[in-house]
C-alpha atoms as a PDB file:
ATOM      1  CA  UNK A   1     -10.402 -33.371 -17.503  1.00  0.00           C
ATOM      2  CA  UNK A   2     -14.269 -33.451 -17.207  1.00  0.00           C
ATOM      3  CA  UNK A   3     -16.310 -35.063 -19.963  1.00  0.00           C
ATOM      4  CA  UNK A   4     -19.952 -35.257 -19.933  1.00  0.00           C
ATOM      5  CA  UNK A   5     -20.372 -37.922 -22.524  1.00  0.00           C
ATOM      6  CA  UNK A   6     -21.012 -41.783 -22.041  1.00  0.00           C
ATOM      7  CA  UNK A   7     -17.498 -44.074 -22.319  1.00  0.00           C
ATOM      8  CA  UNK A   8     -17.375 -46.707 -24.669  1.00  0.00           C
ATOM      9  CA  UNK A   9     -16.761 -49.875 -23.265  1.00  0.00           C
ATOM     10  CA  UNK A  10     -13.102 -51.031 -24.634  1.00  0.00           C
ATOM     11  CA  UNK A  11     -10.368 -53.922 -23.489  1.00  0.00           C
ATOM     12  CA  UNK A  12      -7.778 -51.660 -23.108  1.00  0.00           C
ATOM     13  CA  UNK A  13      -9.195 -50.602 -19.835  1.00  0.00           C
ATOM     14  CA  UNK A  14      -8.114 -52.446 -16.648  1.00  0.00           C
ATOM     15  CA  UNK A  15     -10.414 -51.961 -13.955  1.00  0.00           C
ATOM     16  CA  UNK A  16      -9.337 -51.407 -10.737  1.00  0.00           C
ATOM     17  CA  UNK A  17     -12.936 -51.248  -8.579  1.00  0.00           C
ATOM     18  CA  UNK A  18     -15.864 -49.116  -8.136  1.00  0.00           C
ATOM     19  CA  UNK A  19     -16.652 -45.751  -6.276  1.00  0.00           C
ATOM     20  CA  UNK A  20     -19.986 -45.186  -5.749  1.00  0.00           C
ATOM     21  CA  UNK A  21     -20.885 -46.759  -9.028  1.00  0.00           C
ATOM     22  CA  UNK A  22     -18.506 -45.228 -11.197  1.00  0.00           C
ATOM     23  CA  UNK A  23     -15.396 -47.675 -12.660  1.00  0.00           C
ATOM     24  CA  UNK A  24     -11.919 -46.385 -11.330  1.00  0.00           C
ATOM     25  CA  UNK A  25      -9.985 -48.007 -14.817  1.00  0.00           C
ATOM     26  CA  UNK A  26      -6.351 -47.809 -16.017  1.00  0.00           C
ATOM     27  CA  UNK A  27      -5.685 -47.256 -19.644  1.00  0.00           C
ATOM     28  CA  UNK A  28      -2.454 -49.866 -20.892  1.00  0.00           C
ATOM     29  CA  UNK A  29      -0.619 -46.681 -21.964  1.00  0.00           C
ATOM     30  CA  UNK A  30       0.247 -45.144 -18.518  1.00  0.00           C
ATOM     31  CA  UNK A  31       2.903 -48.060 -18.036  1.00  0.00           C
ATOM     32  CA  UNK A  32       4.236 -47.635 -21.846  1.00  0.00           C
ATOM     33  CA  UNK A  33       4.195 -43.853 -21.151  1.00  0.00           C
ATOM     34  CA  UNK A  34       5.634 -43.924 -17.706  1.00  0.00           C
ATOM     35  CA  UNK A  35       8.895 -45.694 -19.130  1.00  0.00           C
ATOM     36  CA  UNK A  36       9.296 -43.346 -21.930  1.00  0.00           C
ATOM     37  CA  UNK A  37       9.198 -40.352 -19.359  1.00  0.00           C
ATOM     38  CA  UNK A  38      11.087 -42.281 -16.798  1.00  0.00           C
ATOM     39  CA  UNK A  39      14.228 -42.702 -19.342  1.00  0.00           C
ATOM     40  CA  UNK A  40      12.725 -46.316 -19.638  1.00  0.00           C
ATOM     41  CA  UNK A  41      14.012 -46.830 -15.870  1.00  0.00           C
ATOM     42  CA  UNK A  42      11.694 -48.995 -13.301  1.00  0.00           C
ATOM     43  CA  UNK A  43      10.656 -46.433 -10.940  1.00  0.00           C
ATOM     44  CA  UNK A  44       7.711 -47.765  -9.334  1.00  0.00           C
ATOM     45  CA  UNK A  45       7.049 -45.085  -6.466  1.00  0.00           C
ATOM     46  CA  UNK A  46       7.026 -42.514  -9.162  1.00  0.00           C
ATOM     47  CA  UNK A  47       4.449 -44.213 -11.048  1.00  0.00           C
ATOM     48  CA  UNK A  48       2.546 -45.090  -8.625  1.00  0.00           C
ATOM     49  CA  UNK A  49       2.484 -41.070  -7.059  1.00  0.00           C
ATOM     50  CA  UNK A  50       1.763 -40.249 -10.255  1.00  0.00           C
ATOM     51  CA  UNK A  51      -1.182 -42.015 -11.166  1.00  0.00           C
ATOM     52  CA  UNK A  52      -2.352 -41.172  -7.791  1.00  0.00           C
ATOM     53  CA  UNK A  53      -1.861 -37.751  -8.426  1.00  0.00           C
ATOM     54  CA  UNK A  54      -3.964 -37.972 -11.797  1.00  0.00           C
ATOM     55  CA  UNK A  55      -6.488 -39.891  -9.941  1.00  0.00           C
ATOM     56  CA  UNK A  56      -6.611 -37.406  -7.002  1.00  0.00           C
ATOM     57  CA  UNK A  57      -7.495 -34.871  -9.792  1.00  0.00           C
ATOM     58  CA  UNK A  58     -10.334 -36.815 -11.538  1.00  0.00           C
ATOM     59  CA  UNK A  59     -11.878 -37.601  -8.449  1.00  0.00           C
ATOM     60  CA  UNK A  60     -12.071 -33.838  -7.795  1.00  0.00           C
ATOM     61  CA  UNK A  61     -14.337 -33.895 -10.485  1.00  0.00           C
ATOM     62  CA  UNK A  62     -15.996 -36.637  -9.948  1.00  0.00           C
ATOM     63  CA  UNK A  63     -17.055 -35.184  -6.161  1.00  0.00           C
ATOM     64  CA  UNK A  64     -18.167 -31.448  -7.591  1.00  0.00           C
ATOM     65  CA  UNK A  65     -20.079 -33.688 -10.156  1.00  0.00           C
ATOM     66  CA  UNK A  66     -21.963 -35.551  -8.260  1.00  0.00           C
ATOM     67  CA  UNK A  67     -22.627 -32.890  -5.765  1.00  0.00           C
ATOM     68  CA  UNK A  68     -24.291 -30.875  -9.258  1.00  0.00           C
ATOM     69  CA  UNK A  69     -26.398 -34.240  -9.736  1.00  0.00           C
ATOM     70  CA  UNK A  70     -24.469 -35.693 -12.661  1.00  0.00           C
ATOM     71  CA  UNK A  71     -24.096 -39.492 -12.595  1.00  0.00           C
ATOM     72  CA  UNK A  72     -20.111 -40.418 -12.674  1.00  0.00           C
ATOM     73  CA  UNK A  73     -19.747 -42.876 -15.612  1.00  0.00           C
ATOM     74  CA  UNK A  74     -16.096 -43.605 -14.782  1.00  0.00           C
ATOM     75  CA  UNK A  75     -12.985 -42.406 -13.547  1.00  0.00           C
ATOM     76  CA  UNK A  76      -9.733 -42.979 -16.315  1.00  0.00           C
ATOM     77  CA  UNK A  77      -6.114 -42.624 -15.855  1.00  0.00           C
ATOM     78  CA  UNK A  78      -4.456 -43.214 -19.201  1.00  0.00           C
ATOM     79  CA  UNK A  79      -1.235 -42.612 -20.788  1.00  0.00           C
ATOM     80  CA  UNK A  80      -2.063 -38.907 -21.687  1.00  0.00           C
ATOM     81  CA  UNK A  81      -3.856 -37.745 -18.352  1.00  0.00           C
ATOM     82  CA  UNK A  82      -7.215 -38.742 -17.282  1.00  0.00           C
ATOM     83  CA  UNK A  83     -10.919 -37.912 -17.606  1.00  0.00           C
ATOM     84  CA  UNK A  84     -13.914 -38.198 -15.560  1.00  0.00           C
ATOM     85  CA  UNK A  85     -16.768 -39.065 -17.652  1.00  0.00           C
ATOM     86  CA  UNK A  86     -20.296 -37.466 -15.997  1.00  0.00           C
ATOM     87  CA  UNK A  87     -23.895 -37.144 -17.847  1.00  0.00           C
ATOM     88  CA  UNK A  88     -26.165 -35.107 -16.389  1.00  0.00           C
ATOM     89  CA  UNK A  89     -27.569 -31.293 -16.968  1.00  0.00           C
ATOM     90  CA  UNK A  90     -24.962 -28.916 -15.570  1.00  0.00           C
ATOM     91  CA  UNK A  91     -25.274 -24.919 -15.668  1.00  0.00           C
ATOM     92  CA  UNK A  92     -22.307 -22.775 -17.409  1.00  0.00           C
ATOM     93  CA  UNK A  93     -21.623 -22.009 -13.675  1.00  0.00           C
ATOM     94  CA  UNK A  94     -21.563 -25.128 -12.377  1.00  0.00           C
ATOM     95  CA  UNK A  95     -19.574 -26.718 -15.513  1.00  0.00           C
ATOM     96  CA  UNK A  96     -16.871 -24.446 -14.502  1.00  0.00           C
ATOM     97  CA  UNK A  97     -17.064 -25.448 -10.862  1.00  0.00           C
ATOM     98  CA  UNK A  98     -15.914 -28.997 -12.019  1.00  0.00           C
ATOM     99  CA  UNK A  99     -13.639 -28.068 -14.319  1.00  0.00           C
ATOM    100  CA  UNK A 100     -11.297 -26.467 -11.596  1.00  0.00           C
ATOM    101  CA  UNK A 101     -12.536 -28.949  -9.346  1.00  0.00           C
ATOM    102  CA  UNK A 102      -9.447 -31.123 -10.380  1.00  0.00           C
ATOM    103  CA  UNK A 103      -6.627 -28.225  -9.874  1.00  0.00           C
ATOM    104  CA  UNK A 104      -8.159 -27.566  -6.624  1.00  0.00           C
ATOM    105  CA  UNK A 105      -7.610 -31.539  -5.509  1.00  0.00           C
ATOM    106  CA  UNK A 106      -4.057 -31.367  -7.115  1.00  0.00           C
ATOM    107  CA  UNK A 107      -3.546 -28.645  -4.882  1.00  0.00           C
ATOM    108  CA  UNK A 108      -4.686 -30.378  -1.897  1.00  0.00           C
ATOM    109  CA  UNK A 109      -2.664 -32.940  -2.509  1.00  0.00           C
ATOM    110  CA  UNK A 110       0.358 -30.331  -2.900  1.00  0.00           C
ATOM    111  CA  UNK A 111      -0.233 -28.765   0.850  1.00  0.00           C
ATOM    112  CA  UNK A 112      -0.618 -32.542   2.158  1.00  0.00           C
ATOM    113  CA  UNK A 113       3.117 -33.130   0.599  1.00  0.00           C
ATOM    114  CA  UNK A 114       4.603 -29.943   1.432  1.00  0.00           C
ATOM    115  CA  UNK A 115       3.663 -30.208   5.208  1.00  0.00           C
ATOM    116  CA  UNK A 116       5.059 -34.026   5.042  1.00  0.00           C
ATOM    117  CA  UNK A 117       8.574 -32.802   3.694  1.00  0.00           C
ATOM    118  CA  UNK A 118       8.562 -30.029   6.376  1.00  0.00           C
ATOM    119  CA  UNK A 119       7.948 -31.836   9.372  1.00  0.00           C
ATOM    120  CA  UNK A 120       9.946 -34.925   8.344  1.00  0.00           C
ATOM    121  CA  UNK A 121      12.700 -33.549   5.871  1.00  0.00           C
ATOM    122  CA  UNK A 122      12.937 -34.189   2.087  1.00  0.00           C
ATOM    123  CA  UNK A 123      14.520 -37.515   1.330  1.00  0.00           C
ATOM    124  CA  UNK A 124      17.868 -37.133  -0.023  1.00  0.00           C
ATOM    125  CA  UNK A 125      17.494 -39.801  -2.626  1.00  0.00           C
ATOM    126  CA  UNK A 126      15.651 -42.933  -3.718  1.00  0.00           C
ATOM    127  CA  UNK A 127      12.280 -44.014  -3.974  1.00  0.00           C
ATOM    128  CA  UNK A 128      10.551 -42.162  -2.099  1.00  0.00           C
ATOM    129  CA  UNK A 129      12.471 -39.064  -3.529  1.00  0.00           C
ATOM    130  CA  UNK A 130      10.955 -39.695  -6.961  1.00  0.00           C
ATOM    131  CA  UNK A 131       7.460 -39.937  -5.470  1.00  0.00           C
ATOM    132  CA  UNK A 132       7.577 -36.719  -3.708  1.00  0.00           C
ATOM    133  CA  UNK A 133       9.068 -34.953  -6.849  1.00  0.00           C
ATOM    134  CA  UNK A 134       6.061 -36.197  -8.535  1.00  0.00           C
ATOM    135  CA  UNK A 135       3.642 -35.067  -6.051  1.00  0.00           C
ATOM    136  CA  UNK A 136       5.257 -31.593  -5.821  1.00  0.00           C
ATOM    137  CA  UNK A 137       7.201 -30.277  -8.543  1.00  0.00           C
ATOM    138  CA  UNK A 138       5.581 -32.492 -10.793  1.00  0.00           C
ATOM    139  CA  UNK A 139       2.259 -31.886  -9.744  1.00  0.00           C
ATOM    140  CA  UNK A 140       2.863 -27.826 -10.306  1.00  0.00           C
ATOM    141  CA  UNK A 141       3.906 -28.626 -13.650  1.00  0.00           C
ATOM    142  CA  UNK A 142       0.347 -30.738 -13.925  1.00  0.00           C
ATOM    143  CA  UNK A 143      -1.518 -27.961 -12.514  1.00  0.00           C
ATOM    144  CA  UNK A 144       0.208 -25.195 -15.330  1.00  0.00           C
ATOM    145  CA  UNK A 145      -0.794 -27.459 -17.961  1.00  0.00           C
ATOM    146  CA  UNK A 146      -4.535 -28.149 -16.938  1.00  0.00           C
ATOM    147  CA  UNK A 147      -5.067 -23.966 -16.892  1.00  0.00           C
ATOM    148  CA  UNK A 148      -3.869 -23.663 -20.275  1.00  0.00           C
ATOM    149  CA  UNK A 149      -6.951 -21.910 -21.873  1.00  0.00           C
ATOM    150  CA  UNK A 150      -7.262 -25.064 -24.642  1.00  0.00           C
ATOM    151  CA  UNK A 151      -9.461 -27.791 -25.198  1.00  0.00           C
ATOM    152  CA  UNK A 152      -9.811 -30.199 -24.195  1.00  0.00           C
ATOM    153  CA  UNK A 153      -8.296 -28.913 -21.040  1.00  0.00           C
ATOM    154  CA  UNK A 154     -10.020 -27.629 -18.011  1.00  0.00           C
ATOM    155  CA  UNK A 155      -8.605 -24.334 -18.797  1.00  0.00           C
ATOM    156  CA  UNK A 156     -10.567 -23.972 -21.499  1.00  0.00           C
ATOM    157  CA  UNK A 157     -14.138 -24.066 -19.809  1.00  0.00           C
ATOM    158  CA  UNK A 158     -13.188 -22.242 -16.580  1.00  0.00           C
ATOM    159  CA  UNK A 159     -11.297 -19.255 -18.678  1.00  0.00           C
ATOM    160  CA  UNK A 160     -14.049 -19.176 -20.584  1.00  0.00           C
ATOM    161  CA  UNK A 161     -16.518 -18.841 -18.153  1.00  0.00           C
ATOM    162  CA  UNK A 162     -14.657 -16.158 -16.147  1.00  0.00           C
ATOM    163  CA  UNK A 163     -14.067 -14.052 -19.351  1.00  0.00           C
ATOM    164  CA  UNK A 164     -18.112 -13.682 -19.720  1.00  0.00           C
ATOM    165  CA  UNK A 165     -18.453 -13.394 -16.297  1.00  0.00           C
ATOM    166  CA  UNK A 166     -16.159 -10.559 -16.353  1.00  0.00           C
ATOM    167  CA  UNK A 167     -17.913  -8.952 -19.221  1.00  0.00           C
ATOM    168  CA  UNK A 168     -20.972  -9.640 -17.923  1.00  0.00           C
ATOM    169  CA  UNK A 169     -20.225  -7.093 -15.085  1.00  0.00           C
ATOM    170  CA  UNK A 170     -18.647  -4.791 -16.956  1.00  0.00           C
ATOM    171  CA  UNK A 171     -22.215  -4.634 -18.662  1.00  0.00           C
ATOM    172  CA  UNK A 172     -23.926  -4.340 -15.330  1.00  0.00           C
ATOM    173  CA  UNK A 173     -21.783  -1.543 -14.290  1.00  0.00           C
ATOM    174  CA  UNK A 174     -22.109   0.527 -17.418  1.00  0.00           C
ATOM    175  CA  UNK A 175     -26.251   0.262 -16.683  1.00  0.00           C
ATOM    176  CA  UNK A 176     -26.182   1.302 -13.502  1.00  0.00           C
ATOM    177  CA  UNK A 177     -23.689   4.407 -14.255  1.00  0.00           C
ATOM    178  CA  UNK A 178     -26.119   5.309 -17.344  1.00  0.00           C
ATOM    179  CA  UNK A 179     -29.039   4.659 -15.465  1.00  0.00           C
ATOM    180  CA  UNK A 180     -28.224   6.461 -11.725  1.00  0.00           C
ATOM    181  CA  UNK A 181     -28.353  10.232 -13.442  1.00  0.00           C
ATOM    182  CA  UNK A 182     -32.226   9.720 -14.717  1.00  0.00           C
ATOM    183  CA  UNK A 183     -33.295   8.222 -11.322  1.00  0.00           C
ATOM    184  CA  UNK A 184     -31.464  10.909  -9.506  1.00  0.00           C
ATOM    185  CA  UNK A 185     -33.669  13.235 -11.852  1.00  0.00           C
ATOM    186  CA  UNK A 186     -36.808  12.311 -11.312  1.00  0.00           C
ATOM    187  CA  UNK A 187     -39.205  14.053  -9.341  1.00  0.00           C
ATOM    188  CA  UNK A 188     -40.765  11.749  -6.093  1.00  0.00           C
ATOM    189  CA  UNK A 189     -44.011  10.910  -6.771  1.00  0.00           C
ATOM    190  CA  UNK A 190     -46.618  12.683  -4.495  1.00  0.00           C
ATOM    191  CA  UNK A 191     -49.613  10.616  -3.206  1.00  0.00           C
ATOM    192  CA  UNK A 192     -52.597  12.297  -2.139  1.00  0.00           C
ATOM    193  CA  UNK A 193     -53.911  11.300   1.512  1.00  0.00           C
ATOM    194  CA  UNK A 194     -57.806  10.250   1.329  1.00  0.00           C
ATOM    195  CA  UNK A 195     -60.270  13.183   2.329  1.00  0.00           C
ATOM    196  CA  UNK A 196     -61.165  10.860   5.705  1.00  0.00           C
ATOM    197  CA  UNK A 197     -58.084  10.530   6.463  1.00  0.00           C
ATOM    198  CA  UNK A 198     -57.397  11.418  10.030  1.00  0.00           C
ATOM    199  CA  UNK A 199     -55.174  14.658  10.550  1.00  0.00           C
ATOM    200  CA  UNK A 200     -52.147  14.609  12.584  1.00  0.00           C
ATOM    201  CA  UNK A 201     -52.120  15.989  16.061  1.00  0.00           C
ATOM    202  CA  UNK A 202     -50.062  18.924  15.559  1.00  0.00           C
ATOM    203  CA  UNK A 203     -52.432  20.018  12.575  1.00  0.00           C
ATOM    204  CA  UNK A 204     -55.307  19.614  14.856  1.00  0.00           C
ATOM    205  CA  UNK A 205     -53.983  21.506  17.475  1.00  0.00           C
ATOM    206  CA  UNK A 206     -52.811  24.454  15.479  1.00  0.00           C
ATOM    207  CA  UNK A 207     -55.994  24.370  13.528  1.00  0.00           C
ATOM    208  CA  UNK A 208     -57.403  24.735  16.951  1.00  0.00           C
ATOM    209  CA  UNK A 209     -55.549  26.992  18.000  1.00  0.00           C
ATOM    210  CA  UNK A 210     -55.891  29.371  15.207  1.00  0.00           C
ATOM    211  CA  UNK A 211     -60.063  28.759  15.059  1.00  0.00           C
ATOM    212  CA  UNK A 212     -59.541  29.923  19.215  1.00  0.00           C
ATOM    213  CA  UNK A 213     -57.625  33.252  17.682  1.00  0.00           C
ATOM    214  CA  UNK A 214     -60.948  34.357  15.765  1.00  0.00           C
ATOM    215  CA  UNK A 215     -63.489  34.012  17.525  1.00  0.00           C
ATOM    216  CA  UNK A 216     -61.433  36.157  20.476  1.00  0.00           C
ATOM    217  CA  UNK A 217     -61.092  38.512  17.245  1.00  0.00           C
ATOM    218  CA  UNK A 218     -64.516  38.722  16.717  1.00  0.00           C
ATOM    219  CA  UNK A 219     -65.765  39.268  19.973  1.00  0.00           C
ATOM    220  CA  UNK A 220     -63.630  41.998  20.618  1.00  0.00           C
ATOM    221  CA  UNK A 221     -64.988  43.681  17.141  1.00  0.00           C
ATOM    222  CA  UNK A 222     -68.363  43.180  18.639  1.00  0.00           C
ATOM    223  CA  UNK A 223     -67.460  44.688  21.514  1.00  0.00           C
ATOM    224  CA  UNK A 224     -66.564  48.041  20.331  1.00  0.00           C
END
């Protein structure tokens, strides 16, 4: 989830590092939350794939974001999701850009997994069994949610922005169809060559030609 508002600075937050200035920070919910899921099991591959995963899909965008020119505040996981908190001026068009920036990391992260378990064979069982159920079926199920048109999800913006994009052609479509019959109509306007203007060749010649006829006309009139 993009936000474009400044964070406010809270103790809840453990901070993990830095990425190019933002704070990559950890919200004390995602362990509470991550038992309650789990059945209140210890399953730390699972957790850990899975706050990867939501991390893999704020950095998405956090990248589109920057590349817009927006300064990246922060990058959250917390017990709810996560949010990547930007300021700077962003177009409708390029608001919507980072908004499915995120899906389009998940995804990423989804062909990365599914090659893995083809070449080497889903595990059977375990550890590393959880983590690849959360970076595949669980990450689909991620990806469903963030496209639900409602805020604050990225659905919201981007299906938003493609409905009046949409409409917007529709509009565009309806003005050229109403338009085309009175252009079609009109007569070409004629421009008038300038009295110097040089004649063409084939004017000149026949011109000549025809000046030639007359005289020969004439003299044979004369003649008789």
């Amino acid at each position: 989830m993009g936000l474009r508002a400044p964070p406010p600075r809270s103790l809840a937050w453990l901070r993990l590092g830095r990425w190019r200035g933002a704070w990559l920070r950890v919200h004390w919910t995602v362990p509470v939350v991550a038992l309650l899921f789990g059945g209140w099991a210890v399953r730390p591959l699972f957790w850990l794939a899975w706050v990867g995963l939501v991390f893999a899909h704020e950095f998405g965008h956090a990248v589109v974001a920057r590349g817009f020119g927006s300064r990246v505040l922060t990058i959250d996981v917390h017990g709810l999701g996560g949010q990547c908190v930007h300021v700077g001026e962003l177009t409708d068009r390029e608001h919507a850009w980072v908004a499915s920036a995120g899906v389009l990391a998940q995804a990423v992260v989804l062909g990365l997994t599914t090659t893995l378990v083809f070449y080497l064979g889903r595990p059977s069982g375990g550890a590393v069994a959880d983590a690849v159920a959360a970076l595949t079926t669980g990450n689909l199920q991620l990806m469903a949610l963030n496209l639900v048109p409602i805020k604050p999800l990225d659905g919201a913006v981007v299906w938003e922005f493609l409905a009046r994009w949409v409409q917007r052609q529709e509009v565009r479509r309806l003005r050229a169809r109403f338009e085309a019959p009175s252009q079609v109509r009109a007569a070409p306007e004629v421009t008038e060559a300038p009295e110097d203007a040089p004649a063409p060749p084939e004017v000149e010649a026949l011109a000549k030609r025809a000046l030639d006829d007359a005289w020969e006309a004439a003299r044979e009139g004369t003649r008789r």
